[in-house]
N, C-alpha and C. Protein backbone atom coordinates (compact mmCIF):
# COMPACT_ATOMS: atom_id res chain seq x y z
N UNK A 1 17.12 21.15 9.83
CA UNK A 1 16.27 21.71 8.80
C UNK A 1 14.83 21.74 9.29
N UNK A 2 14.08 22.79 8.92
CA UNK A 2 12.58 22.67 9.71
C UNK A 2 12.03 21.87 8.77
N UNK A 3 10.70 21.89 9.42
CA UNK A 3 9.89 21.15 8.49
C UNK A 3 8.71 21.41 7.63
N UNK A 4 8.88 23.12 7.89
CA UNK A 4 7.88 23.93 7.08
C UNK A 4 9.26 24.31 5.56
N UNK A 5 8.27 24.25 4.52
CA UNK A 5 8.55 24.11 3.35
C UNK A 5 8.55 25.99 2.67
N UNK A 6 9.87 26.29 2.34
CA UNK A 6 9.64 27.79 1.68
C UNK A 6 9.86 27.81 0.18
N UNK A 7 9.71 28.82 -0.46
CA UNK A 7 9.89 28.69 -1.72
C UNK A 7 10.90 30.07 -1.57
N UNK A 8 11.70 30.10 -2.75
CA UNK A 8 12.52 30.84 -3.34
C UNK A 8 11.94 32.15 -3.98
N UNK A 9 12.61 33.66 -4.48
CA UNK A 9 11.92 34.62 -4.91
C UNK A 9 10.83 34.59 -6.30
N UNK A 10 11.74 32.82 -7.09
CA UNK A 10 10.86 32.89 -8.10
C UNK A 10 9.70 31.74 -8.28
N UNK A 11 9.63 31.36 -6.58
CA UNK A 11 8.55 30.15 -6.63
C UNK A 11 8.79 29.11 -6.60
N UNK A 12 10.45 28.92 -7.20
CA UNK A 12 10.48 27.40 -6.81
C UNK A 12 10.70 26.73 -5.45
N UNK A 13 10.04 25.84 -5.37
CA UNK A 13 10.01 24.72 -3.85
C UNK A 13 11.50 23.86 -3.78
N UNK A 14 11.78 23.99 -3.05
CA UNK A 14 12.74 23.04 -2.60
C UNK A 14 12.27 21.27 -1.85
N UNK A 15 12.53 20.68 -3.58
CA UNK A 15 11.35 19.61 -2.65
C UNK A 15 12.38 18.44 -2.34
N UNK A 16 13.75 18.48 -2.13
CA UNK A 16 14.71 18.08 -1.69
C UNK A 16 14.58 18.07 -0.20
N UNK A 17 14.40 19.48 0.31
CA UNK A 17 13.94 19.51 1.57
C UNK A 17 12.75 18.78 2.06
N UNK A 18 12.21 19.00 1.24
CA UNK A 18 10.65 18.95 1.56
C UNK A 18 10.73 17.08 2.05
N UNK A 19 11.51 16.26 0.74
CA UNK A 19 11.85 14.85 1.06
C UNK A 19 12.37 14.62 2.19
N UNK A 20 13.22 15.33 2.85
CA UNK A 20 14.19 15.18 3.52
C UNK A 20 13.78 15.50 5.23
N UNK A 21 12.35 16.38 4.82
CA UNK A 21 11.68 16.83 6.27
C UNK A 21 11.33 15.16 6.81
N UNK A 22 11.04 15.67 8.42
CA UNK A 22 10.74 14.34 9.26
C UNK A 22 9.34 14.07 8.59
N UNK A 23 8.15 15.39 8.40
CA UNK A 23 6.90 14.73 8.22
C UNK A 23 6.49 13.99 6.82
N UNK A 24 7.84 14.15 5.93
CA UNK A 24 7.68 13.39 4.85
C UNK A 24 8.11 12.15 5.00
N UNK A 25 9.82 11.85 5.71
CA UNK A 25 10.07 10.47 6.29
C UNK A 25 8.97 9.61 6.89
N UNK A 26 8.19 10.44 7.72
CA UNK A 26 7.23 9.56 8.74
C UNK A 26 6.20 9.47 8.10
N UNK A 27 5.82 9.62 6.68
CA UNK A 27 4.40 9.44 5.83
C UNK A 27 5.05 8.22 4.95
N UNK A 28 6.58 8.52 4.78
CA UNK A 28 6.73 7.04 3.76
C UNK A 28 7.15 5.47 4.85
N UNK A 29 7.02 6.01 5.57
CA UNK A 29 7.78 4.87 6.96
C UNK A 29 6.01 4.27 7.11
N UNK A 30 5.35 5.07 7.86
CA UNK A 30 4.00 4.69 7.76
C UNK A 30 3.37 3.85 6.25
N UNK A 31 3.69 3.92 5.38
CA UNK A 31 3.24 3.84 4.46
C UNK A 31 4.05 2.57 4.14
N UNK A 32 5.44 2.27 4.43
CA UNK A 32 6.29 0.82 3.84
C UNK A 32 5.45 0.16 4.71
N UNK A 33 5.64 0.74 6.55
CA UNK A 33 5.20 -0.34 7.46
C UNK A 33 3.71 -1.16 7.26
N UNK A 34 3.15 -0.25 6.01
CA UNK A 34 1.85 -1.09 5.54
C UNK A 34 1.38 -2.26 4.33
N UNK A 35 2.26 -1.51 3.80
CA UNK A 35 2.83 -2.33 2.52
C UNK A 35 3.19 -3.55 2.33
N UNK A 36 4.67 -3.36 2.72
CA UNK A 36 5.74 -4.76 2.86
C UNK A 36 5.14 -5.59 3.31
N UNK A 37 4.64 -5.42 4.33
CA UNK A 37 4.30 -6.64 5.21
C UNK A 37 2.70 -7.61 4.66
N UNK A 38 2.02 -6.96 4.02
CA UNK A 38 1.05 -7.35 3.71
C UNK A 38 1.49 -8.15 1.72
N UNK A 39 2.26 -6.72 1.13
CA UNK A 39 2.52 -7.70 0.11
C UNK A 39 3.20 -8.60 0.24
N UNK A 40 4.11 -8.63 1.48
CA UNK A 40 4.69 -10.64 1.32
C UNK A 40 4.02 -11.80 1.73
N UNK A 41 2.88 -11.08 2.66
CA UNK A 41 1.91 -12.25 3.10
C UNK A 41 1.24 -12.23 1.56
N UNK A 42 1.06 -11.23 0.85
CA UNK A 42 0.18 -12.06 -0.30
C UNK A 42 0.55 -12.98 -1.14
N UNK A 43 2.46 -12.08 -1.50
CA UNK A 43 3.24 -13.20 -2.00
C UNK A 43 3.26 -14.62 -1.88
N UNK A 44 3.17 -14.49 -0.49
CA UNK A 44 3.48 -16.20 -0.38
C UNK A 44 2.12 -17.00 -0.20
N UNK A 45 1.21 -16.11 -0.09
CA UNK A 45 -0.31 -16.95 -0.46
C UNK A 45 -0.41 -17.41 -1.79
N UNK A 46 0.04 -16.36 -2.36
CA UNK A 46 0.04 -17.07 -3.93
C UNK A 46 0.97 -17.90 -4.78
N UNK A 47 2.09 -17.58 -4.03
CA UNK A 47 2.96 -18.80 -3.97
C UNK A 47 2.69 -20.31 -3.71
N UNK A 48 2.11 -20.21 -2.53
CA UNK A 48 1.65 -21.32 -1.93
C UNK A 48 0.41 -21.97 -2.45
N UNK A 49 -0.61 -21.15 -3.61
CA UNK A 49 -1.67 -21.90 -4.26
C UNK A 49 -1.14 -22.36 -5.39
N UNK A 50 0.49 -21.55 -6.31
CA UNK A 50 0.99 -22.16 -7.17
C UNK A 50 1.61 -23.44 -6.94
N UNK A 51 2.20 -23.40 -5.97
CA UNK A 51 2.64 -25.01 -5.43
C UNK A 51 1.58 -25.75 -5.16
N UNK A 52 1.03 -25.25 -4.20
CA UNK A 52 0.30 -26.61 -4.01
C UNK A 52 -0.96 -27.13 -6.02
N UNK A 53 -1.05 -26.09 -6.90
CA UNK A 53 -1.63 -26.43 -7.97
C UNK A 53 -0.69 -27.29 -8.95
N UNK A 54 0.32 -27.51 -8.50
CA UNK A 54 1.58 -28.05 -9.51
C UNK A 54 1.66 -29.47 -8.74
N UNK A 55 2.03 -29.37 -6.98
CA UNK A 55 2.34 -30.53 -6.66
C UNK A 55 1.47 -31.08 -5.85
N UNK A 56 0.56 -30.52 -5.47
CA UNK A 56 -0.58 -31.55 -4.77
C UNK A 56 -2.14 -31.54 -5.61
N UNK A 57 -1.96 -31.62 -6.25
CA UNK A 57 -2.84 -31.94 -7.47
C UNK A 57 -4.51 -32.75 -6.80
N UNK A 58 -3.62 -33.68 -6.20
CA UNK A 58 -4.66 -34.52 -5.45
C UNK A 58 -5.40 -33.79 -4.05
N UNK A 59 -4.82 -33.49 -3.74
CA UNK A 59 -5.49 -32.32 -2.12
C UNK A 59 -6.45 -30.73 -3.22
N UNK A 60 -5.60 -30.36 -4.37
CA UNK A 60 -6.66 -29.52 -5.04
C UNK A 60 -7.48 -30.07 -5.65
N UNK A 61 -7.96 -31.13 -6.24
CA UNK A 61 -8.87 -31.60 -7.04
C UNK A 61 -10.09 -32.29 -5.75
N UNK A 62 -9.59 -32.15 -4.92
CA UNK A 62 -10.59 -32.72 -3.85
C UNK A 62 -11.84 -31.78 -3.85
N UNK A 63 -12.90 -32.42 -4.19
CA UNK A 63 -14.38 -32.30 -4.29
C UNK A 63 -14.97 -31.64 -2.65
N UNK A 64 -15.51 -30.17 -2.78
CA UNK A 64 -15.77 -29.51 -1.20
C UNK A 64 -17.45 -29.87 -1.63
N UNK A 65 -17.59 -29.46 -2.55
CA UNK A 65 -19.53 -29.52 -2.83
C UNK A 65 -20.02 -29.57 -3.81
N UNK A 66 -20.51 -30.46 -4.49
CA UNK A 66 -20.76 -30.54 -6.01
C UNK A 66 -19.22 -30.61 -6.90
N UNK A 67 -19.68 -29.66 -7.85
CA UNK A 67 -18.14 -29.86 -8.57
C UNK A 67 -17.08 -28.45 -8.20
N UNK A 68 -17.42 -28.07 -7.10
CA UNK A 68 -16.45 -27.02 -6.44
C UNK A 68 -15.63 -28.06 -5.55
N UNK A 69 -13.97 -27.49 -5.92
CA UNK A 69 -13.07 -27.75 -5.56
C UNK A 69 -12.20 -27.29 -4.49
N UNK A 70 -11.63 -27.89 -3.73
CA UNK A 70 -10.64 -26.79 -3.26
C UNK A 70 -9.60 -25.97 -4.07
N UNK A 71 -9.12 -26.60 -5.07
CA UNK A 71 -8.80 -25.63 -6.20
C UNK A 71 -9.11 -24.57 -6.52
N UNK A 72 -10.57 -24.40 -6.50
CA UNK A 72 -11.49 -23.33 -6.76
C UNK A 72 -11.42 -22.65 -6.41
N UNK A 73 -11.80 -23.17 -4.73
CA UNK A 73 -11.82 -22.10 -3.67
C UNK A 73 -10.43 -21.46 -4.00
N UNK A 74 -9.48 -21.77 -3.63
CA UNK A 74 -8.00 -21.54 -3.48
C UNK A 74 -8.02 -20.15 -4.22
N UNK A 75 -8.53 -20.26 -5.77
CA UNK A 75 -8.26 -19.86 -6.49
C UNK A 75 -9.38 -18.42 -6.45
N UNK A 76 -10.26 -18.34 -6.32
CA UNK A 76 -11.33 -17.48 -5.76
C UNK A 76 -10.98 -16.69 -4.70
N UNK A 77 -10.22 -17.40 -4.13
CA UNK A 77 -10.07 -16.58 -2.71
C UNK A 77 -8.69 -16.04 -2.75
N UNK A 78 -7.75 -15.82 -4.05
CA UNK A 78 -6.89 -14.78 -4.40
C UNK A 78 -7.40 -13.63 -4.95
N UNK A 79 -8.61 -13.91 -5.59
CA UNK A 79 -9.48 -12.48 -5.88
C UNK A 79 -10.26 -11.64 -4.56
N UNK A 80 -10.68 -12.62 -3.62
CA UNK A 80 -11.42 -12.17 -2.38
C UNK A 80 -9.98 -11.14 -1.80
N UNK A 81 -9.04 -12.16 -1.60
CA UNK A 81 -8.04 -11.22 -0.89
C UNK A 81 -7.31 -10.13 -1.57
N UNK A 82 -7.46 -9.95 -2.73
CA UNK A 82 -6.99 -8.73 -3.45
C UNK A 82 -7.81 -7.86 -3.29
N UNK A 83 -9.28 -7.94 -3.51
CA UNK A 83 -10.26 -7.26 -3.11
C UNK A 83 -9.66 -6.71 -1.43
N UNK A 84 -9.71 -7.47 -0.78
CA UNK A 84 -9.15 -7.50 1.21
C UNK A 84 -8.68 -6.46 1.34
N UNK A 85 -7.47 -6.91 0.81
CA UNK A 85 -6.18 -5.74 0.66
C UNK A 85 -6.80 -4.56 0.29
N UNK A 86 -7.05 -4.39 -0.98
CA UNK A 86 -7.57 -2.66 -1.42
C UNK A 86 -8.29 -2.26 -0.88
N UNK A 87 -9.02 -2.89 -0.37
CA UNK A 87 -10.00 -2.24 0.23
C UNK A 87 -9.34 -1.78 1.95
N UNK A 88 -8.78 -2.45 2.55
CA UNK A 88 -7.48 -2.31 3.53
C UNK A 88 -7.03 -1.00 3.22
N UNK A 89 -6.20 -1.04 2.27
CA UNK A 89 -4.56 0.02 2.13
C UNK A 89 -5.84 1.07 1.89
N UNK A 90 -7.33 1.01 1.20
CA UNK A 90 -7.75 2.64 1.02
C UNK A 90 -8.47 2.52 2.60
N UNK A 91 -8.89 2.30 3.34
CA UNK A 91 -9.00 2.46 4.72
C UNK A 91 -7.78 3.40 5.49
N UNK A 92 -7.31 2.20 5.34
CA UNK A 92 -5.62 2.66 6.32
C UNK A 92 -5.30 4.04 5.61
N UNK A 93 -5.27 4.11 4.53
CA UNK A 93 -4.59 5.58 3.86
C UNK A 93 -5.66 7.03 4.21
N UNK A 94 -6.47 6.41 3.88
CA UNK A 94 -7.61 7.48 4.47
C UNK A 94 -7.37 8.07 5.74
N UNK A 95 -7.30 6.94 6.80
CA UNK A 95 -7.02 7.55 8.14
C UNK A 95 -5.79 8.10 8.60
N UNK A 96 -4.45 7.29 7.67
CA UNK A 96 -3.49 7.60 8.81
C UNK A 96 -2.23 8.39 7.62
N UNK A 97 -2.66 8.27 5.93
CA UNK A 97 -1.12 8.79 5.23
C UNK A 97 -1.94 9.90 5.16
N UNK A 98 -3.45 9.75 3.99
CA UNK A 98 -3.48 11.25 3.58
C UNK A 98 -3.83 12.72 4.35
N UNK A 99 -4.12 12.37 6.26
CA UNK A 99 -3.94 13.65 6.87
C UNK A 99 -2.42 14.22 7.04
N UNK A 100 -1.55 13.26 6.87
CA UNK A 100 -0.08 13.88 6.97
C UNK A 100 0.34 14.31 5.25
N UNK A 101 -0.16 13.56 4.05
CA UNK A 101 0.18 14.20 3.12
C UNK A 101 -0.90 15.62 2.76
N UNK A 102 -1.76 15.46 3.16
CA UNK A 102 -2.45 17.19 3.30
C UNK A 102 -2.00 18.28 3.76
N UNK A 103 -1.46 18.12 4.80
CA UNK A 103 -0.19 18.97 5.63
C UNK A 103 0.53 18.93 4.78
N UNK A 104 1.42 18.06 4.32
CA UNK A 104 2.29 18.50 3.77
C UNK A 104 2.08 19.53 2.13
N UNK A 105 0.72 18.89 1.63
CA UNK A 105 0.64 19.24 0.31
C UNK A 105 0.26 21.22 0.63
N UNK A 106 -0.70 21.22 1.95
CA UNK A 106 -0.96 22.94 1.74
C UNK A 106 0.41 23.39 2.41
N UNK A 107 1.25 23.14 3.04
CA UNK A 107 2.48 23.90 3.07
C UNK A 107 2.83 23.95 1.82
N UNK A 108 3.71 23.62 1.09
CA UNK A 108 3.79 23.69 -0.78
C UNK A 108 2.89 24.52 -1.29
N UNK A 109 1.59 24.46 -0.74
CA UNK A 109 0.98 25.39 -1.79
C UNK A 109 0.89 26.55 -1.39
N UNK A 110 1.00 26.64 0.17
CA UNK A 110 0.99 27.62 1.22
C UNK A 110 2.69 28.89 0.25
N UNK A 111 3.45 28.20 0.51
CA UNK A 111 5.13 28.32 0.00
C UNK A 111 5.03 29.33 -1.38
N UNK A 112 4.36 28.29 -2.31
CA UNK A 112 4.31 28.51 -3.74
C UNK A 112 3.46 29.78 -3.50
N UNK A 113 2.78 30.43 -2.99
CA UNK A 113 1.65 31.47 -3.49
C UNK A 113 2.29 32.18 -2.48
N UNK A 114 3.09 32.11 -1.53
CA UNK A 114 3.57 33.66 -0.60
C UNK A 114 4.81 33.82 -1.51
N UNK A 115 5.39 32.90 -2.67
CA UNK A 115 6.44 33.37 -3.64
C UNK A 115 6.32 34.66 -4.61
């Protein structure tokens, strides 16, 4: 199947194909390989501040400077890294999904208007 996208006499897209083209596979492959891997490292960061807030109580309540905790920190620095991340995935997407979903989006529109 190619991977240029046509439309039918009355316009409609075949977006079965369109899923099924390589340059759509290789925009969602790009796109897990960024994902997954980062949301399980977050997973288990935050996993790991829920445990340790339940069972080491004593290592979080430990005093870093004044009445800031490592608790605190811990806990602060799930907002820093959410911030990380988004600000990450819109980097990464900028450079490397949305020039392949642009391609793909003006073929479709390319398709739809020679219908």
């Amino acid at each position: 199947m190619s991977d240029h996208t046509t439309a039918d006499s009355a316009g409609a897209i075949d977006y079965i194909a369109v899923e099924q083209s390589s340059r759509f596979r290789t925009l969602k492959r790009t796109q897990r390989s960024f994902i997954f891997p980062l949301a399980a490292f977050f997973l288990i960061w935050y996993f790991v501040y829920v445990l340790l807030a339940a069972f080491a109580t004593e290592f979080m309540a430990q005093r870093v400077w004044g009445d800031i905790t490592v608790g605190l920190l811990f806990g602060l620095g799930q907002f820093v890294t959410t911030f990380a991340i988004t600000m990450g995935y819109v980097a990464f997407a900028n450079r490397r999904l949305d020039p392949i979903a642009s391609e793909i989006r003006e073929d479709l529109e390319n398709a739809q208007g020679e219908a």
